[in-house]
C-alpha atoms as a PDB file:
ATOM      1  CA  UNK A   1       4.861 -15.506  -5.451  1.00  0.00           C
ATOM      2  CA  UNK A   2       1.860 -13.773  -5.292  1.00  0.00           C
ATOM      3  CA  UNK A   3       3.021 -11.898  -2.593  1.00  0.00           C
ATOM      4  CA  UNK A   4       5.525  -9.782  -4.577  1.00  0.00           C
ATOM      5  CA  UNK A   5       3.196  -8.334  -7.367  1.00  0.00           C
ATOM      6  CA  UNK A   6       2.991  -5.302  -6.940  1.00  0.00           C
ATOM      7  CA  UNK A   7       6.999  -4.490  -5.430  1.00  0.00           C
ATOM      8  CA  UNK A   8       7.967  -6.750  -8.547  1.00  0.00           C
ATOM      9  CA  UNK A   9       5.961  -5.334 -11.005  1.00  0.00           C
ATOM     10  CA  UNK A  10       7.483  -1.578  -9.896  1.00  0.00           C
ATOM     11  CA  UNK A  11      10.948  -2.902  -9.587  1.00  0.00           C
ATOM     12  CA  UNK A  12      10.796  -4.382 -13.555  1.00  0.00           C
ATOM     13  CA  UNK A  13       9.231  -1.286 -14.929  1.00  0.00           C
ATOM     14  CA  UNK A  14      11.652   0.600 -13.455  1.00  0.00           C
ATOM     15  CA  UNK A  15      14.602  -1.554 -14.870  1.00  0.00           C
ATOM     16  CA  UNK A  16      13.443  -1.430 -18.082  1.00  0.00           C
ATOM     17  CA  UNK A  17      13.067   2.414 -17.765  1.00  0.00           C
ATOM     18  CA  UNK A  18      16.688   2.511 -16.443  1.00  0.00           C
ATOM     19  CA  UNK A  19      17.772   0.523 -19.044  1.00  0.00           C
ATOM     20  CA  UNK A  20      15.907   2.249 -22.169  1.00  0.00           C
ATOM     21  CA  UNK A  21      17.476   5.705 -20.873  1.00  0.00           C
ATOM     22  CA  UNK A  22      21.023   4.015 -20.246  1.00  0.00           C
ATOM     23  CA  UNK A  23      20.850   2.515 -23.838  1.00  0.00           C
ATOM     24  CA  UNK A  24      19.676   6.287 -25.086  1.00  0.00           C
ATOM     25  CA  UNK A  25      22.241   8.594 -23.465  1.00  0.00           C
ATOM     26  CA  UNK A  26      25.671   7.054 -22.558  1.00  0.00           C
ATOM     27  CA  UNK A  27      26.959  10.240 -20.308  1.00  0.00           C
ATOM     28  CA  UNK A  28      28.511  10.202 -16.801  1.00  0.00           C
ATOM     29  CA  UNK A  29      24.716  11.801 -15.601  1.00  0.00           C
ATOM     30  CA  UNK A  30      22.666   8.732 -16.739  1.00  0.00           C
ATOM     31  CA  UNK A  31      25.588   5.522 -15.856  1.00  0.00           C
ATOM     32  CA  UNK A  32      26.754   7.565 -12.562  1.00  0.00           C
ATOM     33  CA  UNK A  33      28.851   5.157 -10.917  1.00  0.00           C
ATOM     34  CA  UNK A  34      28.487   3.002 -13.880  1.00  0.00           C
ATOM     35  CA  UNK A  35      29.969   5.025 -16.266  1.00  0.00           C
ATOM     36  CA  UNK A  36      33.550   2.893 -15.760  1.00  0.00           C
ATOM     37  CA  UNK A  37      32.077   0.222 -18.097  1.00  0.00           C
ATOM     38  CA  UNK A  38      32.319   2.406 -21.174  1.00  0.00           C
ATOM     39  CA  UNK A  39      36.113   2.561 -20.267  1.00  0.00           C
ATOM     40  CA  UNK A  40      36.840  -1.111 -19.728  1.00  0.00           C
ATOM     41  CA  UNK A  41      38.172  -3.596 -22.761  1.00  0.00           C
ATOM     42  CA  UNK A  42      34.558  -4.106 -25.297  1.00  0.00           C
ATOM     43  CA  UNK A  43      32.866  -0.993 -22.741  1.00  0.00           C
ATOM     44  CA  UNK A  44      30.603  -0.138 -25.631  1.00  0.00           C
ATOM     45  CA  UNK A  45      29.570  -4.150 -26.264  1.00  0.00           C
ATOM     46  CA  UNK A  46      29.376  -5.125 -22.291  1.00  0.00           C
ATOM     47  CA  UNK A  47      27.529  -1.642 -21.468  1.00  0.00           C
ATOM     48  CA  UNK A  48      24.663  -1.999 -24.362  1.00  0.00           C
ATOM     49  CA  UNK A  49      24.739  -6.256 -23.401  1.00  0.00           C
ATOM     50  CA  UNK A  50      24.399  -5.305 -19.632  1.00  0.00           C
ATOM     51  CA  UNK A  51      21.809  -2.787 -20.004  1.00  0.00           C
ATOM     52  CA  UNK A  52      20.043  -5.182 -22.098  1.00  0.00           C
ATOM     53  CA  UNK A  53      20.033  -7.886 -19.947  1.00  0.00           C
ATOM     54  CA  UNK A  54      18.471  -5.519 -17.253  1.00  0.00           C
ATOM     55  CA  UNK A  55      15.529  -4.624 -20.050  1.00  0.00           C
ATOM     56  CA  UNK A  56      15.033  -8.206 -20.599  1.00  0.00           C
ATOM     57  CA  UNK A  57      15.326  -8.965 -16.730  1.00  0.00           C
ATOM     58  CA  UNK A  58      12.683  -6.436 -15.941  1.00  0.00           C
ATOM     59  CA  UNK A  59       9.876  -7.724 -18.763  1.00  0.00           C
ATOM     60  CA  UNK A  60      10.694 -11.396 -17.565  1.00  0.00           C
ATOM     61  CA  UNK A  61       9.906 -10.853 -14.064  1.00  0.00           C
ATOM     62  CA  UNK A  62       6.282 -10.104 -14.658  1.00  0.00           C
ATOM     63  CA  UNK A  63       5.549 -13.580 -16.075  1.00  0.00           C
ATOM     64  CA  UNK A  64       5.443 -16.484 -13.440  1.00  0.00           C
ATOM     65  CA  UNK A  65       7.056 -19.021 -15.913  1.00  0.00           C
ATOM     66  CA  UNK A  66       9.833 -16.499 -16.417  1.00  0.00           C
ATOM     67  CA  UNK A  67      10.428 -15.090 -13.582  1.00  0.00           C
ATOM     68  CA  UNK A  68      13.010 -17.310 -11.809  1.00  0.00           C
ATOM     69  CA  UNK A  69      15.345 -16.828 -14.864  1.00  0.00           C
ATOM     70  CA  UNK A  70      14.863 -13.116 -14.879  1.00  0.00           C
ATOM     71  CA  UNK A  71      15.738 -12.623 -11.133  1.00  0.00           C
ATOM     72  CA  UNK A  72      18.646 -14.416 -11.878  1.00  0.00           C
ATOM     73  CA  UNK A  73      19.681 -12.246 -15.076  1.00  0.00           C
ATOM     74  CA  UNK A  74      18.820  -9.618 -13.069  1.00  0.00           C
ATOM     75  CA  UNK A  75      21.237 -10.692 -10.264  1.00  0.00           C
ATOM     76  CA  UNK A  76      24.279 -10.870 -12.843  1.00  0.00           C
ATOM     77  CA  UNK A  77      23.192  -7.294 -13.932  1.00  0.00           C
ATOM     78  CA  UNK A  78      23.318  -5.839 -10.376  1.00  0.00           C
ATOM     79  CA  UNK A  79      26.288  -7.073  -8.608  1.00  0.00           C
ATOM     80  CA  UNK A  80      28.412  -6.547 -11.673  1.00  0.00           C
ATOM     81  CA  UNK A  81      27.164  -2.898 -11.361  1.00  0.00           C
ATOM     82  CA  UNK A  82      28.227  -2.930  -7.859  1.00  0.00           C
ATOM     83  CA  UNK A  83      31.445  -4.347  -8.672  1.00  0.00           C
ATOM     84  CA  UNK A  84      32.190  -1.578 -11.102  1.00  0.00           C
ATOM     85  CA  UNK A  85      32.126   1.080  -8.057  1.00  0.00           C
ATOM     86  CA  UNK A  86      34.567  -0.477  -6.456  1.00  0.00           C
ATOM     87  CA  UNK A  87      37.717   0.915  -8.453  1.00  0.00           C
ATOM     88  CA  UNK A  88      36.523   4.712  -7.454  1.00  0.00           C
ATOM     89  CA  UNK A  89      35.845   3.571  -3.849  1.00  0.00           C
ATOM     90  CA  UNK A  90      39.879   2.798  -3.835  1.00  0.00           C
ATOM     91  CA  UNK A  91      40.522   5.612  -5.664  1.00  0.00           C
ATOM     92  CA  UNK A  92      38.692   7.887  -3.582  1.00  0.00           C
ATOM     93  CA  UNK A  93      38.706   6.394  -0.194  1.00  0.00           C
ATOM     94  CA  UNK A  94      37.709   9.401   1.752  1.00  0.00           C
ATOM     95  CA  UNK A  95      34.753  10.510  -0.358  1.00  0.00           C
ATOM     96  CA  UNK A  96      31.616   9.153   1.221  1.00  0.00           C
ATOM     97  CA  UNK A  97      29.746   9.253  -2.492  1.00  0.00           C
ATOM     98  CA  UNK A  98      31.500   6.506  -3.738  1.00  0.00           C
ATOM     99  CA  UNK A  99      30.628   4.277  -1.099  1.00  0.00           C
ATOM    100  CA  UNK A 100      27.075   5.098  -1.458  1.00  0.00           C
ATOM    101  CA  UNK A 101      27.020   4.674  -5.275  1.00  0.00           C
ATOM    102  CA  UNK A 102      28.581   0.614  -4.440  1.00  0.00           C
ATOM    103  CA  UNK A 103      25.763   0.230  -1.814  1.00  0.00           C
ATOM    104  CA  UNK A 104      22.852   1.776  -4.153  1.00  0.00           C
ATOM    105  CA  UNK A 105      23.667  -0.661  -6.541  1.00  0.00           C
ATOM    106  CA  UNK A 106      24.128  -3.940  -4.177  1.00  0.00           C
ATOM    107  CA  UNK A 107      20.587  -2.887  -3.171  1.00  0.00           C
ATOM    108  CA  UNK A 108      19.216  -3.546  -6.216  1.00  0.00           C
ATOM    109  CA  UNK A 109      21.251  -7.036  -6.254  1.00  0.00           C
ATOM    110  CA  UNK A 110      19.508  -7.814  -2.744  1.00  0.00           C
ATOM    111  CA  UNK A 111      16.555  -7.050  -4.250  1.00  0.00           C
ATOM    112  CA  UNK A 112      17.223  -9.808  -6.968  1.00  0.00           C
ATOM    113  CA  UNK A 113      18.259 -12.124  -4.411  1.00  0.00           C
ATOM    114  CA  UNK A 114      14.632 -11.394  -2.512  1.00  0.00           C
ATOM    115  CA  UNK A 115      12.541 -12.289  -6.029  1.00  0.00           C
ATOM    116  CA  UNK A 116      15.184 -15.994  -6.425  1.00  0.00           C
ATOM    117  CA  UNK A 117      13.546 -16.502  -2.454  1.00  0.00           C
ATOM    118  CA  UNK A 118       9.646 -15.407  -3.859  1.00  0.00           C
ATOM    119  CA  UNK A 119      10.710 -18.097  -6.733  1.00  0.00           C
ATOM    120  CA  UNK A 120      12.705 -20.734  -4.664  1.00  0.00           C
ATOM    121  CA  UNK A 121      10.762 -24.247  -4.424  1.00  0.00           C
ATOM    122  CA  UNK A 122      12.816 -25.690  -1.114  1.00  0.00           C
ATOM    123  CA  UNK A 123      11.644 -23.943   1.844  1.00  0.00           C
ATOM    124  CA  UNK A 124      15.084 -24.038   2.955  1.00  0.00           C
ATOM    125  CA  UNK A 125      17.096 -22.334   0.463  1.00  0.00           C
ATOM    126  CA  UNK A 126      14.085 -19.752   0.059  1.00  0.00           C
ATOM    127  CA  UNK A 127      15.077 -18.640   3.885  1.00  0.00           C
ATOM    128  CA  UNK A 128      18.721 -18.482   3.128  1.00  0.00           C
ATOM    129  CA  UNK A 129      17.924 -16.020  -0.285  1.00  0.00           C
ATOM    130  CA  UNK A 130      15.297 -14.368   2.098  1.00  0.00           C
ATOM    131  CA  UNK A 131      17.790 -13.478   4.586  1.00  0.00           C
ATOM    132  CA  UNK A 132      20.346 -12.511   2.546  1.00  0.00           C
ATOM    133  CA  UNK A 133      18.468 -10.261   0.772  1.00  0.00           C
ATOM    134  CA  UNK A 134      16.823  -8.727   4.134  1.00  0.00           C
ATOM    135  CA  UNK A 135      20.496  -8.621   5.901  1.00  0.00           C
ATOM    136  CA  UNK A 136      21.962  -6.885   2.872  1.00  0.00           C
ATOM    137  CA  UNK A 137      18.805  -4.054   2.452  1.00  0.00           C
ATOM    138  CA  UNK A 138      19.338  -3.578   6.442  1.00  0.00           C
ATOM    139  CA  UNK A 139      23.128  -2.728   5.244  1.00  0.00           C
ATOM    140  CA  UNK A 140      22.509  -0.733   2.337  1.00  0.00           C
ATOM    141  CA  UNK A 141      19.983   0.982   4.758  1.00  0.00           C
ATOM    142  CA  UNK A 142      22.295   2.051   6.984  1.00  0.00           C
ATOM    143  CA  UNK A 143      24.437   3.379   3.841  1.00  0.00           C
ATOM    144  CA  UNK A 144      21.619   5.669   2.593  1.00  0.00           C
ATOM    145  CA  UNK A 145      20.994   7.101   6.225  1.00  0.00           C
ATOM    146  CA  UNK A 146      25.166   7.761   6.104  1.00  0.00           C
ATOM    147  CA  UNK A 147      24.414   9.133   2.638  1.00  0.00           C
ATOM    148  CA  UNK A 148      21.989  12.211   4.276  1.00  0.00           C
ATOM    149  CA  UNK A 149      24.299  12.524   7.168  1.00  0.00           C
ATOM    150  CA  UNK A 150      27.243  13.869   4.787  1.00  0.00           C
ATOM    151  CA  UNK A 151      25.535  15.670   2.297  1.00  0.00           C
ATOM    152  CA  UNK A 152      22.385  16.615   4.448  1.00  0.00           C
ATOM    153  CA  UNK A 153      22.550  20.078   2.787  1.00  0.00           C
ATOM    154  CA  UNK A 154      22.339  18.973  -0.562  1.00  0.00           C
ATOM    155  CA  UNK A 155      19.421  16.449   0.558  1.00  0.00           C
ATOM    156  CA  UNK A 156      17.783  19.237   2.343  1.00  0.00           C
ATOM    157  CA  UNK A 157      17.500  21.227  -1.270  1.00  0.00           C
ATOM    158  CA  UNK A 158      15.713  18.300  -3.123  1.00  0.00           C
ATOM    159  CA  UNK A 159      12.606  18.657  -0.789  1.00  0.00           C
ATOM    160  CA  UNK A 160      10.462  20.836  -2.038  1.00  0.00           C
ATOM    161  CA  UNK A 161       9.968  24.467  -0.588  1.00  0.00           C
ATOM    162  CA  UNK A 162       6.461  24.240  -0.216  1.00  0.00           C
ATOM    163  CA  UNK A 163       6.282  21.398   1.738  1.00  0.00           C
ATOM    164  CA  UNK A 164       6.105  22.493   5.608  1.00  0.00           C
ATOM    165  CA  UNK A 165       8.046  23.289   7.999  1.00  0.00           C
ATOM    166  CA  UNK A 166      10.869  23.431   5.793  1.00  0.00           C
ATOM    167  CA  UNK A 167      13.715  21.445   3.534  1.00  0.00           C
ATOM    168  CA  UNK A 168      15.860  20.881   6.570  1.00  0.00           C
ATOM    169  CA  UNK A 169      13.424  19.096   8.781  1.00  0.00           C
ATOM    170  CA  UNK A 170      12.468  16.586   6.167  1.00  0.00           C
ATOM    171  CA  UNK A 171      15.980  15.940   5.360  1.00  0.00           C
ATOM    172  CA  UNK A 172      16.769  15.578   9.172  1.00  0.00           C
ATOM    173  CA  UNK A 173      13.309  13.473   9.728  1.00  0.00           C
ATOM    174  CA  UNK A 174      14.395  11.292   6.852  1.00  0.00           C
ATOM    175  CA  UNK A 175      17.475  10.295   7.748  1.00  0.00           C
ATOM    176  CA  UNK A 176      16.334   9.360  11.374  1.00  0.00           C
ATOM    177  CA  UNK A 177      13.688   7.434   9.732  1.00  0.00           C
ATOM    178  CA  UNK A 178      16.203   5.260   7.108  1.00  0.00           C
ATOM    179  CA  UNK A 179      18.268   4.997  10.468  1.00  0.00           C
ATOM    180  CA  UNK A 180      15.134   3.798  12.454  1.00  0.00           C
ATOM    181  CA  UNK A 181      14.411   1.293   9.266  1.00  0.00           C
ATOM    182  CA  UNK A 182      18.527   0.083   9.154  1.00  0.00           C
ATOM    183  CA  UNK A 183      17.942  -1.409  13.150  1.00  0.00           C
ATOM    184  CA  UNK A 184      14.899  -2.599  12.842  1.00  0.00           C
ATOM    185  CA  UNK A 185      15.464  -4.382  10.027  1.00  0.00           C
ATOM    186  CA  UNK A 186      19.031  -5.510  11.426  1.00  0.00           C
ATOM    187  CA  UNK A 187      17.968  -6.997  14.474  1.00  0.00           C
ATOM    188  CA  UNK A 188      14.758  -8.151  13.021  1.00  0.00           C
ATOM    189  CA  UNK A 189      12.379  -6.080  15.147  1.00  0.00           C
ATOM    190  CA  UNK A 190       9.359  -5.082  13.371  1.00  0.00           C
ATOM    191  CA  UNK A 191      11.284  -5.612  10.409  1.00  0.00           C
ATOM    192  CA  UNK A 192       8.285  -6.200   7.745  1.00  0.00           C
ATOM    193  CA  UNK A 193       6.946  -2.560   9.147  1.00  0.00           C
ATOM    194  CA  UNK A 194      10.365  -1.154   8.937  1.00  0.00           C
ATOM    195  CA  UNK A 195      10.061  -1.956   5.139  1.00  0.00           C
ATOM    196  CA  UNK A 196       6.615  -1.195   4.251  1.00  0.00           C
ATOM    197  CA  UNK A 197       7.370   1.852   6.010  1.00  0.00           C
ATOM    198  CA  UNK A 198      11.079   3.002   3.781  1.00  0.00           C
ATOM    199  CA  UNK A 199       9.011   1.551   0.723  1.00  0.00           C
ATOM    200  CA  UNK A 200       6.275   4.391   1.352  1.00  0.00           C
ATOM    201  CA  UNK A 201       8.821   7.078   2.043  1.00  0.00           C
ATOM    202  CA  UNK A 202      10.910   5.894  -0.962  1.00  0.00           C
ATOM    203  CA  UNK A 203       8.400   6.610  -3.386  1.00  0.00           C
ATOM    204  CA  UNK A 204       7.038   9.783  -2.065  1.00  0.00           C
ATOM    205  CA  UNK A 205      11.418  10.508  -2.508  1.00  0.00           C
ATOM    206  CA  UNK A 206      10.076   9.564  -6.516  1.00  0.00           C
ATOM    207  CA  UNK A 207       6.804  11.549  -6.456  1.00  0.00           C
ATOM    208  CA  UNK A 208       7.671  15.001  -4.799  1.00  0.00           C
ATOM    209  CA  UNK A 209      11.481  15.163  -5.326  1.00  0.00           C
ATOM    210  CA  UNK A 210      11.720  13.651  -9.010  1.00  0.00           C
ATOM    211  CA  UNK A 211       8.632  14.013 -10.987  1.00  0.00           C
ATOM    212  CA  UNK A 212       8.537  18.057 -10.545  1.00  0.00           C
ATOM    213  CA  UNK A 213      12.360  17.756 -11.630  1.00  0.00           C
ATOM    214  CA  UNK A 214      11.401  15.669 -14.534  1.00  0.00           C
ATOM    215  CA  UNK A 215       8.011  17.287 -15.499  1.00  0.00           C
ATOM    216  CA  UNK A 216      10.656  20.695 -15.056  1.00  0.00           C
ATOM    217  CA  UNK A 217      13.353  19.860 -16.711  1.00  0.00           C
ATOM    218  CA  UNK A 218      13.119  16.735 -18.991  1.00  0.00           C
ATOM    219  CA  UNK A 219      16.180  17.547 -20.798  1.00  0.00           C
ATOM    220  CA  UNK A 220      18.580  16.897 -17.793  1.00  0.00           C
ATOM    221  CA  UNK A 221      19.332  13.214 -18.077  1.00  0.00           C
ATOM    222  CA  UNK A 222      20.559  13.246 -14.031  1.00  0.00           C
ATOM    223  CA  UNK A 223      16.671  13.539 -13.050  1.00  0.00           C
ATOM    224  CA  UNK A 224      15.581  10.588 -15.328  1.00  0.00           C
ATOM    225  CA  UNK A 225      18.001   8.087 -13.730  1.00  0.00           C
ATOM    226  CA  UNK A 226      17.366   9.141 -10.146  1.00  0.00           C
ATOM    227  CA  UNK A 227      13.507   8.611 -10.783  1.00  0.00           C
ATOM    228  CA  UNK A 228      14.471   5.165 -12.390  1.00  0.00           C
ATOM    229  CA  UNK A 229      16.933   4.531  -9.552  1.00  0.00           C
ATOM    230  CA  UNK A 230      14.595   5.263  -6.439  1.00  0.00           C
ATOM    231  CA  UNK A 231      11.733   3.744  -7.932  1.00  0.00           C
ATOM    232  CA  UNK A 232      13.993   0.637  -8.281  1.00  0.00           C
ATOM    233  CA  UNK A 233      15.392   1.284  -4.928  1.00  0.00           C
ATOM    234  CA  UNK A 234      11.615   1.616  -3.840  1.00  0.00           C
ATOM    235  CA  UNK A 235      10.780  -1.778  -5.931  1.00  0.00           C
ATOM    236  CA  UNK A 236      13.958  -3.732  -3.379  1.00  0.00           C
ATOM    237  CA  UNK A 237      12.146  -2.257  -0.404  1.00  0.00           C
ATOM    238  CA  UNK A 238       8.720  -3.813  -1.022  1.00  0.00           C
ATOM    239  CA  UNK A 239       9.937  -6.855  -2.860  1.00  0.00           C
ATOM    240  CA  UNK A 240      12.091  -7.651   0.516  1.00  0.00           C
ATOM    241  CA  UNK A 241       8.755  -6.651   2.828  1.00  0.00           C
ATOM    242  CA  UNK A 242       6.853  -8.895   1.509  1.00  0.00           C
ATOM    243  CA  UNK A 243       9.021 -12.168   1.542  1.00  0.00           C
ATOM    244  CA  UNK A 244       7.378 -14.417   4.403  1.00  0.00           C
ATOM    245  CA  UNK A 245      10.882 -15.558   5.981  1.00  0.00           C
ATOM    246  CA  UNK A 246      12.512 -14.005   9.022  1.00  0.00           C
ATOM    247  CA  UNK A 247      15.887 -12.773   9.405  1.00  0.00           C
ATOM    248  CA  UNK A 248      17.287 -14.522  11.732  1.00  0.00           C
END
């Protein structure tokens, strides 16, 4: 348990920060892919209960004797997010965002599976969570490297100008290096380094792409839930790279 402090610790604050700001602004900019739930039967009741839950989930994770349930709550939360993309994957079938908005989310639901393995008392079923959660990161990996691939231009004008050589370079280098990350930690080679590796670029993503946009522009909800999202995203990453199980 001890192993997953730090990853854990990031990965509640930042559900409770994606929560508070979910609760706060209900618009399509803040939910995203989400955003279906305020259309479904009760929306308004499930959507404030869910992103409760995820507020609740986050706090209980820092506290050993809590922890276990929290992951768990936590787990609910996530793959009924993911769940919720699917109706605008079918009705959009050829657009590439909605596929990455399903996999975003199921990455946060691996990462819920990794803390049930950091929490799981049989050795046995720990290695089954721990490889689900690493095989399902390695496929939501290979989702975010897609996820540059089609809209490399658009991640090519998040990095900031002043970093050299220029915008395009880091968005090319960055995709090689979430493709790099997908294989290794597919076929288990290097794996652990794969992850430690995505969990350091993933939160320079948070530092240098979405604090300037925040510290910028404050008022635009978009920036506060893609700081709360990578830095959750970032929390999955670390959480999984630290489990002591292999793959395979």
């Amino acid at each position: 348990m001890k192993t997953t402090l730090f990853g854990r610790i990031l990965f509640g604050a930042s559900a409770v920060l994606f929560g508070t700001i979910a609760l706060l602004w209900h618009d399509a900019e803040t939910w995203q892919e989400c955003h279906f739930i305020w259309t479904l039967p009760f929306g308004i009741t499930t959507g404030v209960s869910l992103m409760a839950a995820q507020i609740a989930g986050g706090i209980g994770i820092q506290f050993p004797r809590t922890m276990r349930v929290a992951s768990v709550v936590l787990g609910i939360v996530y793959l009924f997010f993911s769940l919720v993309c699917i109706p605008s994957i079918i009705a959009a079938p050829k657009v590439y965002g909605q596929y990455a908005g399903f996999f975003e989310q199921f990455s946060l639901f691996c990462g819920a599976i990794a803390l049930c393995s950091a929490t799981e008392v049989s050795a046995a079923r720990a290695a089954v969570f721990g490889c689900l959660a690493r095989i399902g990161l390695g496929v939501c990996t290979i989702s975010f490297t897609l996820a540059q691939v089609f809209y490399l231009r658009e991640t090519a004008v998040l990095v900031p100008k002043w970093i050299p050589p220029n915008q395009m370079f880091w968005a090319i280098l960055t995709t090689i290096a979430f493709a790099l990350a997908a294989i290794a930690i597919l076929i288990d080679r290097q794996a652990r380094l794969a992850m430690r590796l995505m969990t350091l670029m993933l939160a320079l993503f948070g530092l240098l792409v979405w604090v300037p946009r925040l510290i910028a522009h404050p008022q635009a909800h978009l920036n506060w839930s893609e700081f709360s999202l990578t830095f959750l995203i970032t929390g999955v990453a670390w959480i999984a790279a630290d489990l002591k199980v292999p793959i395979s």
